[in-house]
Protein backbone atom coordinates (compact mmCIF):
# COMPACT_ATOMS: atom_id res chain seq x y z
CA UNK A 1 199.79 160.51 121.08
CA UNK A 2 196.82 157.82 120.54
CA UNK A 3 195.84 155.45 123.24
CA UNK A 4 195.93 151.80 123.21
CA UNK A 5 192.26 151.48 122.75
CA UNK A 6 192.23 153.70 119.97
CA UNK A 7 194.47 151.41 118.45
CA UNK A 8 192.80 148.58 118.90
CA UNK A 9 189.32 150.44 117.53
CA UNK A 10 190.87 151.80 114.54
CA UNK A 11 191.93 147.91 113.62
CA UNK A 12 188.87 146.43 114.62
CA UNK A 13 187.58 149.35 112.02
CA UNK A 14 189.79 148.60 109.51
CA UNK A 15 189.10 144.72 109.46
CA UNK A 16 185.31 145.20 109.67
CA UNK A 17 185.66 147.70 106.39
CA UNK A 18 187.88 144.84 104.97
CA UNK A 19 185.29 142.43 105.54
CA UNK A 20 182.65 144.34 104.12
CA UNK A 21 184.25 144.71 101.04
CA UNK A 22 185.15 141.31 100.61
CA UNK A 23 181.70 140.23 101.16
CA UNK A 24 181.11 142.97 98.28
CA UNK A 25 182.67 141.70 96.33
CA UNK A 26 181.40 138.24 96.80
CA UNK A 27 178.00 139.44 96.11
CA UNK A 28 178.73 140.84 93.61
CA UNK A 29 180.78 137.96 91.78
CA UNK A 30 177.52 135.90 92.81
CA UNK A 31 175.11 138.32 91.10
CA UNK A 32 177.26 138.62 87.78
CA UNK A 33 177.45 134.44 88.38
CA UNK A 34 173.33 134.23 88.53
CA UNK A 35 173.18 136.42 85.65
CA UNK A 36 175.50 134.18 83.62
CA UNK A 37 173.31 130.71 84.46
CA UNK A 38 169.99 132.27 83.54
CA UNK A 39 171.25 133.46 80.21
CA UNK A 40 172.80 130.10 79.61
CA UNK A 41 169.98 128.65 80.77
CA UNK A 42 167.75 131.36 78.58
CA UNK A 43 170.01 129.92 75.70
CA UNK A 44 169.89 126.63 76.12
CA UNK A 45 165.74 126.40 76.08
CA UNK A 46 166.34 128.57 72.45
CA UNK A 47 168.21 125.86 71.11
CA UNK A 48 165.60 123.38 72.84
CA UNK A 49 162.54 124.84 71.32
CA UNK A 50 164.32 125.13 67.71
CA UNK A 51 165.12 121.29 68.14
CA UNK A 52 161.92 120.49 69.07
CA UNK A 53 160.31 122.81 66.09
CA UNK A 54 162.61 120.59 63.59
CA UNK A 55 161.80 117.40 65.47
CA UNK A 56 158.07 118.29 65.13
CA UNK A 57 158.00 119.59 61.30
CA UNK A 58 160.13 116.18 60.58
CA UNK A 59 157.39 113.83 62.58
CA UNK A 60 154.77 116.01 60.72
CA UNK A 61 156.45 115.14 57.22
CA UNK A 62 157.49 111.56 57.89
CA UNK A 63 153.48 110.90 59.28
CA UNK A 64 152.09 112.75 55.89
CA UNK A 65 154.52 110.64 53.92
CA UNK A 66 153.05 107.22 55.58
CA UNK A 67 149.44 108.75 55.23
CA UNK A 68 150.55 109.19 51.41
CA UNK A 69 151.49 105.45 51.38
CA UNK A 70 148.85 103.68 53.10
CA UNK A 71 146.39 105.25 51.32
CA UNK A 72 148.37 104.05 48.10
CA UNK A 73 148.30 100.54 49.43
CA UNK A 74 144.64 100.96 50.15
CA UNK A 75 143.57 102.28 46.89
CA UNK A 76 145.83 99.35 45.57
CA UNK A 77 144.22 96.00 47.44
CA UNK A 78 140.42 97.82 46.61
CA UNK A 79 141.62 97.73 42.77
CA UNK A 80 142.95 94.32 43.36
CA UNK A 81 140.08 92.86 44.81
CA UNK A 82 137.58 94.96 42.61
CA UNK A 83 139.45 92.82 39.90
CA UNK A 84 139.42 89.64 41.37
CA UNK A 85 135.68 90.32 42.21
CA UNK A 86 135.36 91.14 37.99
CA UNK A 87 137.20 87.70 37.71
CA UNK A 88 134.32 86.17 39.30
CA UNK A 89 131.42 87.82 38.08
CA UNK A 90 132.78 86.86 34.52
CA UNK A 91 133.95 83.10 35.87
CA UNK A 92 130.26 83.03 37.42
CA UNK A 93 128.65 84.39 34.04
CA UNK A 94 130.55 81.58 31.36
CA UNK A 95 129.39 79.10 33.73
CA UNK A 96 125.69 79.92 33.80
CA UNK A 97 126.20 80.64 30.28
CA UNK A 98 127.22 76.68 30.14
CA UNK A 99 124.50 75.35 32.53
CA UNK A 100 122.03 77.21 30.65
CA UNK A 101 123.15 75.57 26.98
CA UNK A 102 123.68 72.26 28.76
CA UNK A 103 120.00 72.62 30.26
CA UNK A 104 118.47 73.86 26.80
CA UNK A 105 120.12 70.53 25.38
CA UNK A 106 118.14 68.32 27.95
CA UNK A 107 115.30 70.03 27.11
CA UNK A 108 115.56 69.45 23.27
CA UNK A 109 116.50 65.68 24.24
CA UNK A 110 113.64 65.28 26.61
CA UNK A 111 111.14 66.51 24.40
CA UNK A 112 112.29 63.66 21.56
CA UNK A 113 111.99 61.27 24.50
CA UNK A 114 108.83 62.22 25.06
CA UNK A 115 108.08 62.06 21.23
CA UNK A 116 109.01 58.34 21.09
CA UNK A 117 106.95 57.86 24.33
CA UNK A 118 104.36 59.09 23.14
CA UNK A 119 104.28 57.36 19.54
CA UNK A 120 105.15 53.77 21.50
CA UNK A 121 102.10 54.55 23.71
CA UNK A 122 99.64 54.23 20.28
CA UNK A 123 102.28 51.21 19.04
CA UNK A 124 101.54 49.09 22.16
CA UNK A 125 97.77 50.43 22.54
CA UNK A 126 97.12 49.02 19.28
CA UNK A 127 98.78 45.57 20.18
CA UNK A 128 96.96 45.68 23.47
CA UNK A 129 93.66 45.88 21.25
CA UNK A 130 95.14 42.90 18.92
CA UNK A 131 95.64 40.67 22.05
CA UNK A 132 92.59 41.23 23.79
CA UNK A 133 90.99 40.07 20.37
CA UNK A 134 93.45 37.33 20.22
CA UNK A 135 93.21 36.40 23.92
CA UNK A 136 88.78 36.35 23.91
CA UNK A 137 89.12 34.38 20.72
CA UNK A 138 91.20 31.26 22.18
CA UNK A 139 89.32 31.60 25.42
CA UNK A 140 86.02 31.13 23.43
CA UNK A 141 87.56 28.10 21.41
CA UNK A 142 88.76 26.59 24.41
CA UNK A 143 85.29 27.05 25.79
CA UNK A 144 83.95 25.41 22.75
CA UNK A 145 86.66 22.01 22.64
CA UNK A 146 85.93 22.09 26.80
CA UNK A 147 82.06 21.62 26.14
CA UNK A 148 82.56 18.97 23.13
CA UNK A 149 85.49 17.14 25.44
CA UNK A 150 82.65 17.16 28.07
CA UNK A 151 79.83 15.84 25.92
CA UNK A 152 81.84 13.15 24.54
CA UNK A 153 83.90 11.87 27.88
CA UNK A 154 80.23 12.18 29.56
CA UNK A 155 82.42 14.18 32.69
CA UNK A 156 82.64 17.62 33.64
CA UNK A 157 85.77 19.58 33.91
CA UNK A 158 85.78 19.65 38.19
CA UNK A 159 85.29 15.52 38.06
CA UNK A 160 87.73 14.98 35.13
CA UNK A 161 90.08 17.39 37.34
CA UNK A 162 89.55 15.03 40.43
CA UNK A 163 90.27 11.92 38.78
CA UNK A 164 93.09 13.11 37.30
CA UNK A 165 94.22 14.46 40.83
CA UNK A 166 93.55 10.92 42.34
CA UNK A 167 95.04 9.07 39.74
CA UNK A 168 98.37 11.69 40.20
CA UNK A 169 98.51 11.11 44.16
CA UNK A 170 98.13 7.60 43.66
CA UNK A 171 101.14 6.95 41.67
CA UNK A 172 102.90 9.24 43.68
CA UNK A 173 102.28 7.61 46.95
CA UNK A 174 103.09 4.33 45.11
CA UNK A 175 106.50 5.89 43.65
CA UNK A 176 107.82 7.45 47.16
CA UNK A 177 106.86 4.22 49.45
CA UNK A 178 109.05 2.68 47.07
CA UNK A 179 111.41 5.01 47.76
CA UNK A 180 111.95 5.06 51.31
CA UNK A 181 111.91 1.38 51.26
CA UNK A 182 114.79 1.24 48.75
CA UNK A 183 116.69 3.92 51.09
CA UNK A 184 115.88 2.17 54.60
CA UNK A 185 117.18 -0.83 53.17
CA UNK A 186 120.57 1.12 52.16
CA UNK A 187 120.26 2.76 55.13
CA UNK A 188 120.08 -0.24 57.19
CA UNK A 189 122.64 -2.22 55.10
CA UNK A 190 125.47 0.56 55.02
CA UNK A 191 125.09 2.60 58.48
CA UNK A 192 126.46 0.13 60.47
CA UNK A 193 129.60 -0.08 57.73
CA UNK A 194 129.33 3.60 57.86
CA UNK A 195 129.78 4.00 61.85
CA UNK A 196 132.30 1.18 62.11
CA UNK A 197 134.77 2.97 59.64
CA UNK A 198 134.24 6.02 61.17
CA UNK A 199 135.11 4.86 64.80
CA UNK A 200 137.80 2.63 63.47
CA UNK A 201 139.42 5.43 61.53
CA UNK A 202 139.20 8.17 64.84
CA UNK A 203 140.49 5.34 67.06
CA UNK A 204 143.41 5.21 64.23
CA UNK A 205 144.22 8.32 64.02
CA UNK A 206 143.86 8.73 68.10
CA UNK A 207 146.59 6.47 69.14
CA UNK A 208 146.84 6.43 72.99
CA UNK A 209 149.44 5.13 74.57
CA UNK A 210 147.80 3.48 78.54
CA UNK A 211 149.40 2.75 81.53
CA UNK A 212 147.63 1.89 84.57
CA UNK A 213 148.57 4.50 88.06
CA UNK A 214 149.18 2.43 90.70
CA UNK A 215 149.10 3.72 94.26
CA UNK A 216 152.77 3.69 95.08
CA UNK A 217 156.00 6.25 93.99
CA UNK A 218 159.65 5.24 94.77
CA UNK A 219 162.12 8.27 95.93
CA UNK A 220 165.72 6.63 95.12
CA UNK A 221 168.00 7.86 97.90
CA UNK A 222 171.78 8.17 97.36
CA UNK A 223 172.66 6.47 99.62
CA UNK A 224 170.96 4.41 103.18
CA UNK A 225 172.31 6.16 105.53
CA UNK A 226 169.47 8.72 105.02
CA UNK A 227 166.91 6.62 105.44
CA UNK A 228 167.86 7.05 109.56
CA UNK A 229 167.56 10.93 108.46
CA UNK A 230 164.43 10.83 106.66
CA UNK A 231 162.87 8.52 109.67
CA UNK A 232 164.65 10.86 112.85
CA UNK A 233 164.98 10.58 116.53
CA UNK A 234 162.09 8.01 117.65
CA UNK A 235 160.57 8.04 114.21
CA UNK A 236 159.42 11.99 114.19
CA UNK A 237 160.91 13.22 111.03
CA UNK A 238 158.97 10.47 109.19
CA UNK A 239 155.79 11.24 111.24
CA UNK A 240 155.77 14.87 110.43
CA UNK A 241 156.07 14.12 106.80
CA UNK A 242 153.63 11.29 106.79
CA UNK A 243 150.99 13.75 108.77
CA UNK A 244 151.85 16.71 106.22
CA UNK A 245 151.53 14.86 103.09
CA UNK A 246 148.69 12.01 103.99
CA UNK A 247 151.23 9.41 102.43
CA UNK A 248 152.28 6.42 103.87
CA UNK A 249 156.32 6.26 103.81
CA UNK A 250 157.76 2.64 103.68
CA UNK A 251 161.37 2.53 105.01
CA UNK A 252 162.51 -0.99 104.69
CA UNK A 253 161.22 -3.04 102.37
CA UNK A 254 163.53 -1.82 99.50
CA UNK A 255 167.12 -0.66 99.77
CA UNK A 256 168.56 2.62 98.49
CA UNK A 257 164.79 3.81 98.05
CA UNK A 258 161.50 5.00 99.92
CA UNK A 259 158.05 4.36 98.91
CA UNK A 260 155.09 6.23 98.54
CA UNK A 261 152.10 4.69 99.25
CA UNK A 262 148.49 6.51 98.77
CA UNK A 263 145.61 5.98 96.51
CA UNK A 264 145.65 9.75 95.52
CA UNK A 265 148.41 10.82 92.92
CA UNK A 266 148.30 14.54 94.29
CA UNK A 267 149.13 13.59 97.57
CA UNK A 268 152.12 11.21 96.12
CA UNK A 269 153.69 13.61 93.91
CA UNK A 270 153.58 16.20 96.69
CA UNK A 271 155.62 13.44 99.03
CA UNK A 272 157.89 12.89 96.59
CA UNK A 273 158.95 16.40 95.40
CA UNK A 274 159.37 17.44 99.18
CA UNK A 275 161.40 14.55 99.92
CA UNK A 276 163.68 15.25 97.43
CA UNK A 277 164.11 19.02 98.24
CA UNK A 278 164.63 17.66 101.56
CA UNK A 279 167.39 15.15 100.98
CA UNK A 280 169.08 17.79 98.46
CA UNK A 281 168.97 20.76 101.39
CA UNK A 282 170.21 18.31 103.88
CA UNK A 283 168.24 20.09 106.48
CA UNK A 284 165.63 17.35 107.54
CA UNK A 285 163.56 18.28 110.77
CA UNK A 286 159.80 18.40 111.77
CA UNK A 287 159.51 22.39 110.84
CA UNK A 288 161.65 21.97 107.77
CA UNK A 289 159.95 19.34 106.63
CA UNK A 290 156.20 21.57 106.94
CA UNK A 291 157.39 24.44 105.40
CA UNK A 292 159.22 22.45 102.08
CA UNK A 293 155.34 20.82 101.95
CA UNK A 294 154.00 23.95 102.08
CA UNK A 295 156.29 25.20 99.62
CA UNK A 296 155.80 22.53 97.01
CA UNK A 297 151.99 22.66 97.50
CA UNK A 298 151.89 25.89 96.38
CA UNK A 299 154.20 25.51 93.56
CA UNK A 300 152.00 22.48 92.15
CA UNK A 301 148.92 25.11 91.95
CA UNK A 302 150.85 25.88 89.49
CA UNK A 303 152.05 22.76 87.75
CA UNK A 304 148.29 21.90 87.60
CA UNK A 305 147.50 25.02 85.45
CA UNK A 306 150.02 24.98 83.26
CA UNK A 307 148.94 21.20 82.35
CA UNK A 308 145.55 21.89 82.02
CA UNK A 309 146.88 25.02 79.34
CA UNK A 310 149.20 22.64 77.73
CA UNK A 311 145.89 20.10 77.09
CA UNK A 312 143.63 22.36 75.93
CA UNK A 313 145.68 23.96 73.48
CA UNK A 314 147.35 20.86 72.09
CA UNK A 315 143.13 20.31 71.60
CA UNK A 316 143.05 23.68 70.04
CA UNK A 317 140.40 25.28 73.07
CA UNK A 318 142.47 28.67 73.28
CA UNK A 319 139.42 30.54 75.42
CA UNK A 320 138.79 28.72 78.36
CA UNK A 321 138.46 29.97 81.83
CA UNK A 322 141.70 29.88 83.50
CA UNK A 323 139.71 28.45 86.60
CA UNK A 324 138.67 25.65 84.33
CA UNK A 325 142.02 24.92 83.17
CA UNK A 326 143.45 24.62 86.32
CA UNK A 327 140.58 21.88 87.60
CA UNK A 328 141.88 20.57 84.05
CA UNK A 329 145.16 20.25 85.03
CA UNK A 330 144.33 18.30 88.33
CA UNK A 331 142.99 15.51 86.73
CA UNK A 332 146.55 14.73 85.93
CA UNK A 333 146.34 13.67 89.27
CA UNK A 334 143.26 12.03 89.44
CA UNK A 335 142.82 8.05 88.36
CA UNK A 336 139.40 6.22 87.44
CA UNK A 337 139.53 2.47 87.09
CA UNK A 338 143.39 3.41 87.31
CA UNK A 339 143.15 4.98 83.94
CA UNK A 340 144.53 9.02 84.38
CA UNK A 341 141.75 11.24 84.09
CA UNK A 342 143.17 14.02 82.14
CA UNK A 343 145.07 12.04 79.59
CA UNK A 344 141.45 10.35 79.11
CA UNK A 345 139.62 13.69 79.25
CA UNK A 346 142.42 14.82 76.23
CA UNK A 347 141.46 11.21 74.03
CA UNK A 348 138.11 11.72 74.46
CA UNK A 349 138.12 14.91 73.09
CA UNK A 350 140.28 13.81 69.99
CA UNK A 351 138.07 10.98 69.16
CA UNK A 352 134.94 13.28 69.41
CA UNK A 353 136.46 16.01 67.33
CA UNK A 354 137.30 13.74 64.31
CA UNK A 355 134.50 11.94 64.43
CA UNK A 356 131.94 15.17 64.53
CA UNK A 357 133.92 16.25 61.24
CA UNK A 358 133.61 13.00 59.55
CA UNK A 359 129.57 13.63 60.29
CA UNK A 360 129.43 16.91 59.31
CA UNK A 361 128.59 18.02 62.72
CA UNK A 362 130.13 21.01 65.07
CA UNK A 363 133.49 19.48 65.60
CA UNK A 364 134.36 22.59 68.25
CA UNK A 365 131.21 21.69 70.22
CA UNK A 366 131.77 17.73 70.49
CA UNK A 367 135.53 18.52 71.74
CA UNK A 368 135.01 20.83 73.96
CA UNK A 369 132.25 19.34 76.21
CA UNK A 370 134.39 15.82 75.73
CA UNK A 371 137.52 17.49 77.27
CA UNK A 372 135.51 18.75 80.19
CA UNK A 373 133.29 15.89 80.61
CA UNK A 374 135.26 14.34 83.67
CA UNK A 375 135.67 18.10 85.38
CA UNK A 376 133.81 17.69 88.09
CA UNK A 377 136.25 14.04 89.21
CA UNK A 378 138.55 17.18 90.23
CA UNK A 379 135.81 18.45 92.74
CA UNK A 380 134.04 15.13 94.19
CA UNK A 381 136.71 15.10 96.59
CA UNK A 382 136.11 18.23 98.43
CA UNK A 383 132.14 19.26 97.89
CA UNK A 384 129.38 16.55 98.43
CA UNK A 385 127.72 15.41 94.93
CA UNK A 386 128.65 13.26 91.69
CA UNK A 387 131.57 14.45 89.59
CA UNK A 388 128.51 15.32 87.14
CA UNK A 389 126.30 17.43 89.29
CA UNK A 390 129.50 19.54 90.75
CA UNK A 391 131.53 19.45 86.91
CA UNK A 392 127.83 21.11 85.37
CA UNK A 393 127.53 23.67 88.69
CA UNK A 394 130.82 24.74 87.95
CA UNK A 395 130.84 25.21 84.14
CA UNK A 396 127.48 27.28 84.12
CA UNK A 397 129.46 29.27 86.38
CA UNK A 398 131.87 30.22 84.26
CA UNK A 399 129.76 30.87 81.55
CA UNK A 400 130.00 27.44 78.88
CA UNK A 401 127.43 27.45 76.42
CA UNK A 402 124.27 25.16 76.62
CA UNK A 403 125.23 23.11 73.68
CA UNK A 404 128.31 22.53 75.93
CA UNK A 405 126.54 21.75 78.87
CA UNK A 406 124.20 19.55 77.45
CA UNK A 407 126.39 16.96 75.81
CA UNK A 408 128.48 17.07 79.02
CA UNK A 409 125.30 16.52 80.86
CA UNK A 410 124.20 12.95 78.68
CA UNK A 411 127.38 11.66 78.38
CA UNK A 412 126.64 9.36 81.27
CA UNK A 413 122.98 8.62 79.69
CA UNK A 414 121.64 10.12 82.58
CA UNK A 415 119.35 12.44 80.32
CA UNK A 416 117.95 11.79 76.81
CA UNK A 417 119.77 12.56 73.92
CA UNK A 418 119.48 16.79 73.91
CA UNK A 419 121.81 16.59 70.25
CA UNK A 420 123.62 14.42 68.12
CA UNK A 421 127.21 16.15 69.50
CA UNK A 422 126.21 14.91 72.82
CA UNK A 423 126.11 11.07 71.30
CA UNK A 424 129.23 11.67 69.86
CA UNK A 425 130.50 12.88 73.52
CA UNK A 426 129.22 9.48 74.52
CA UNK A 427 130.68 7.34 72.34
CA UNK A 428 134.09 8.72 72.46
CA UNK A 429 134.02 8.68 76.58
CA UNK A 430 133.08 4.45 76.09
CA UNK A 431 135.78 3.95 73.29
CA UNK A 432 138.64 4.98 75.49
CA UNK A 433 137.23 3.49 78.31
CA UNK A 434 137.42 0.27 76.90
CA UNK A 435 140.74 0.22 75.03
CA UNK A 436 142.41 -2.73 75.95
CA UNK A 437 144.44 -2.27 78.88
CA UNK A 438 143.00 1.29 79.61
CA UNK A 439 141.19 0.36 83.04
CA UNK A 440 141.44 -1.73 85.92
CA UNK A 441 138.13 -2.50 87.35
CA UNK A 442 139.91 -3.79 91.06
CA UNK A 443 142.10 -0.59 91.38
CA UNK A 444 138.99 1.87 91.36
CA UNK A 445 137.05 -0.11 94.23
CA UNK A 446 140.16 -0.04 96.37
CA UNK A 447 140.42 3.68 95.63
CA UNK A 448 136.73 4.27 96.42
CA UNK A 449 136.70 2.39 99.67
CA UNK A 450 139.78 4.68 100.64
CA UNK A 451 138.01 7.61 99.64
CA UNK A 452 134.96 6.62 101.65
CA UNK A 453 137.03 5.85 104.50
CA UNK A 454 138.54 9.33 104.66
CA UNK A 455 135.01 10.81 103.93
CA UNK A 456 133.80 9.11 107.02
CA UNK A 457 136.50 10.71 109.41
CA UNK A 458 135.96 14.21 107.29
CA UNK A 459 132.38 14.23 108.48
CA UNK A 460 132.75 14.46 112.13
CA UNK A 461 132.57 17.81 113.69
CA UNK A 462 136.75 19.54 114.82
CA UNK A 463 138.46 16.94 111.89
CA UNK A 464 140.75 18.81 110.16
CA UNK A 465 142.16 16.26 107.96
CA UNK A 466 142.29 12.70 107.40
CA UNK A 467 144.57 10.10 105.66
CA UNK A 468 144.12 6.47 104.79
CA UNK A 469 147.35 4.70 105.04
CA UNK A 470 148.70 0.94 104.61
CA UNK A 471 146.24 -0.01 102.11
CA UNK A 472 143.17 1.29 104.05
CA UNK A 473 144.04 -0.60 107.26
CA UNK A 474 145.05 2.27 109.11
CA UNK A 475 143.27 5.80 108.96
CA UNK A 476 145.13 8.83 110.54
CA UNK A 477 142.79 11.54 111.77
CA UNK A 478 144.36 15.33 112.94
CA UNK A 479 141.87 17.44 114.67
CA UNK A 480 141.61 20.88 115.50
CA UNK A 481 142.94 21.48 119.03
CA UNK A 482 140.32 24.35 119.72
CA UNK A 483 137.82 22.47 119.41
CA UNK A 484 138.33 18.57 120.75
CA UNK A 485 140.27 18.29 123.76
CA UNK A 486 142.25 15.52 124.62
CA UNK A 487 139.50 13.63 126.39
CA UNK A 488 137.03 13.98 123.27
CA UNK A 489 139.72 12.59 120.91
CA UNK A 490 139.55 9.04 122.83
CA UNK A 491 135.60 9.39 121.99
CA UNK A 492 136.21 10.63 118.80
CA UNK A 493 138.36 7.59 117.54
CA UNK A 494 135.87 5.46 119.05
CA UNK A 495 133.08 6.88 117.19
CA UNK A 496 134.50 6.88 114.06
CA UNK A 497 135.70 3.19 113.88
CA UNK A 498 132.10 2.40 114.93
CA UNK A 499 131.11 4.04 111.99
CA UNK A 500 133.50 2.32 109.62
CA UNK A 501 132.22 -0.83 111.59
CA UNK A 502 128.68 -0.20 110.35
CA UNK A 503 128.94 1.61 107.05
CA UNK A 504 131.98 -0.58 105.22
CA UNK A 505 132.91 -3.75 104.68
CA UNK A 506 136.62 -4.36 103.99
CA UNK A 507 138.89 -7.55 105.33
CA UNK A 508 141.00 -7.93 108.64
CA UNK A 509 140.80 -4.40 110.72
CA UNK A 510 141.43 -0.89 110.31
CA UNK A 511 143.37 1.66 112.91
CA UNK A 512 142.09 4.52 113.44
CA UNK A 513 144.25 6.91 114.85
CA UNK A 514 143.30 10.63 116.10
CA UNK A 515 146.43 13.07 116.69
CA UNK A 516 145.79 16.42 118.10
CA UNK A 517 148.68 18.70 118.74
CA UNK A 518 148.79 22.23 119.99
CA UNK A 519 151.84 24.55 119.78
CA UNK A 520 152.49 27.79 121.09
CA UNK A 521 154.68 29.77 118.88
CA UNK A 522 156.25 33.64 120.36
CA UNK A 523 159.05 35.62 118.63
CA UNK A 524 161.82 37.42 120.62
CA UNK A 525 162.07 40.44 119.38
């Protein structure tokens, strides 16, 4: 009978001998698997290297077959161009062929030229033999009549030349004296005609209408009750405008209107266009009324140019300075003898222009230096010097031509005559002048004592500006506050009317009246 543990060692046996034949067996089924891939595998790189044999023989044959054809193509453009190069070579041969019959032409008609050449040469040899015969011959019979006209005048041929010289000058002399007297006496008789019709025909054609500037504008109001606006609490609205503008503002004298009172235009027509913003804002107080005049000066900068552009092309001077036309433009506010400056300066140059054409002269000359003959009259104001002096400064400056500058330079005589354009410039500048009704001798020395009334104030050290008012019997003076203190302004005004004491003459007594204001202005921010 077996034991237990034999048992158990004969299965432990037994499953050990099972195992090993299972892993046999698995060997083996791997071997026989192995041996399977590699001939598959063996196969596979058969049919691989037979493929690639084809694909090889087949890239050998299609390369051979484009070696075939690009050598055809080749061979084919070298016979093309070999023919087109034959093409040539014959082209290039009929050509020559032609320049060389062409040339053997020229040759054959060259050498006939030169055939006739040569046959005219003995032609005009011989005549050249026949004249110099001809030519001693009559030479040696004039020699022979010159000796007998000699022997039987009894003169030689130099003294019967000089007498008939003399006798030649003589009647010549006698012949143009006669002359020039005939033409200074036609001269004399129609150049006055000449000159009259000429003026009288530009003064025609040039016809001006003239109205004297006074010193005074009205502002209509709409209705009284803004005068008490216009004038403000104790009188400061009109005080603000009066020292802003430099124009005297008359309340009372006429109803439903203010006037303007100042001898210089600008300074009206500034007072007047501000008051009448101001009435139609309805906002009328002290800083209002400074910024509106502010305002409207700058927008009559402006105004000014485009006037002066409007004059000089209604003239037909398209390339002037744009500086220069806007000094142009403010002689429209600018009077002499109370005639308007610019509207004279415009007539001027229209009467020049005409009558330079009618003398065959340089029209564009004569009308352009008698436009800008008065320029400077918009400068005398603010620089020291004649409205001459300052206008010729100026337009050298901005680069007018001498002929320009000269006739603008003699139209007051003060040089002689540098061209006849210039004379024209004069003539023109006295024919408007003394139109009938075009000045007013009384007006211009009111205006020139006012301006030398404000000129006196101007020149005192810390004046900012200065206004004559009420006809020149009241001068307002403002003064930098910087610079004068309120002690020196009682010294000031002292000074000054001294000065006017000594230096003008003028009826009754003038007021002169210093203001000097300082303001402190801060924002809160």
């Amino acid at each position: 009978m077996a034991t237990p543990i034999s048992l158990a060692s004969a299965a432990i046996i037994l499953a050990s001998a099972a195992i090993g034949g299972m892993l046999i067996w698995a060997a083996a089924a791997r071997r026989r698997e192995a041996a399977d891939t590699i001939d598959k595998a063996r196969a596979e790189a058969e049919r691989a290297l037979r493929q690639a044999e084809r694909d090889a023989e087949t890239c050998r044959k299609e390369a051979a077959l484009e070696a075939r054809e690009q050598a055809h193509r080749i061979a084919a453009d070298a016979e093309r161009q070999a023919r087109e190069r034959r093409q040539e070579i014959v082209g290039l041969e009929q050509a020559l062929a032609d320049k060389t019959r062409a040339l053997a032409d020229r040759l054959a008609v060259t050498d006939r030229i030169e055939q006739d050449l040569r046959a005219r040469e003995k032609t005009l040899a011989a005549q050249e033999k026949q004249t110099a015969a001809l030519v001693a011959r009559t030479e040696q019979l004039a020699a022979d009549r010159q000796r007998e006209l000699q022997r039987v005048a009894g003169l030689s041929a130099d003294e019967a030349r000089d007498l008939l010289l003399k006798q030649i000058e003589g009647d010549a002399r006698r012949d143009a004296a006669n002359l020039v007297k005939r033409l200074e006496t036609e001269a004399r008789e129609t150049a006055a005609m000449r000159a009259q019709q000429i003026i009288v025909d530009a003064i025609q054609r040039s016809a001006a209408e003239h109205a004297i500037e006074t010193t005074v504008s009205v502002v209509d109001l709409p209705s009284d009750d803004l005068k008490g606006r216009i004038i403000g609490r104790e009188g400061r609205n009109i005080r603000a405008l009066e020292t802003a503008t430099g124009v005297e503002l008359i309340v009372d004298d006429t109803p439903g209107a203010i006037i303007l009172s100042s001898f210089d235009p600008y300074r009206r027509e500034v007072a007047r266009q501000s008051i009448e913003r101001l009435i139609a804002d309805g906002r009328i107080h002290p800083a209002r009324i400074e910024e509106i005049v502010e305002k409207v000066k700058g927008e009559m900068e402006e105004t000014v140019r485009k006037e002066g552009e409007a004059a000089a092309f209604e003239l037909g001077l398209y390339d002037l300075h744009p500086e220069i036309l806007g000094l142009m433009g403010r002689l429209k506010f600018r009077t002499s003898y109370g005639q308007n400056v610019l509207s004279h300066s415009r007539e001027v140059a229209f009467l020049a222009g005409i009558m330079a054409r009618e003398l065959g002269l340089s029209s564009p000359v004569a009308a352009r230096a008698a436009f800008l003959h008065d320029i400077g009259k918009a400068i005398d104001r603010d620089l020291q010097g004649t409205h001459l002096e300052l206008g010729l400064e100026f337009l050298r400056k901005h680069g007018e031509s001498e002929p320009v500058l000269q006739a603008v330079a003699a139209h007051h005589m003060d040089i002689d005559w540098p061209s006849l354009e210039a004379m024209i410039v004069q003539a023109a500048d006295a024919i408007s002048a003394a139109r009938p009704g075009a000045r007013r001798d009384i007006l211009e020395s009111y205006v020139k004592r006012l301006e030398k009334l404000e000129g006196i104030a101007d020149s005192f050290e810390g004046v900012s500006k200065a206004f004559a008012l009420q006809a020149g019997r009241e001068i307002r003076i403002v003064v930098e506050s910087e610079r004068i203190s309120d002690e020196e302004t009682v010294w000031l005004s002292k000074d000054i009317a001294r000065r006017i004491e000594n230096e003008l003459e003028y009826p009754g007594q003038i007021k002169v009246t210093v203001i000097r204001e300082t303001r402190a202005v801060e924002f809160a921010r």
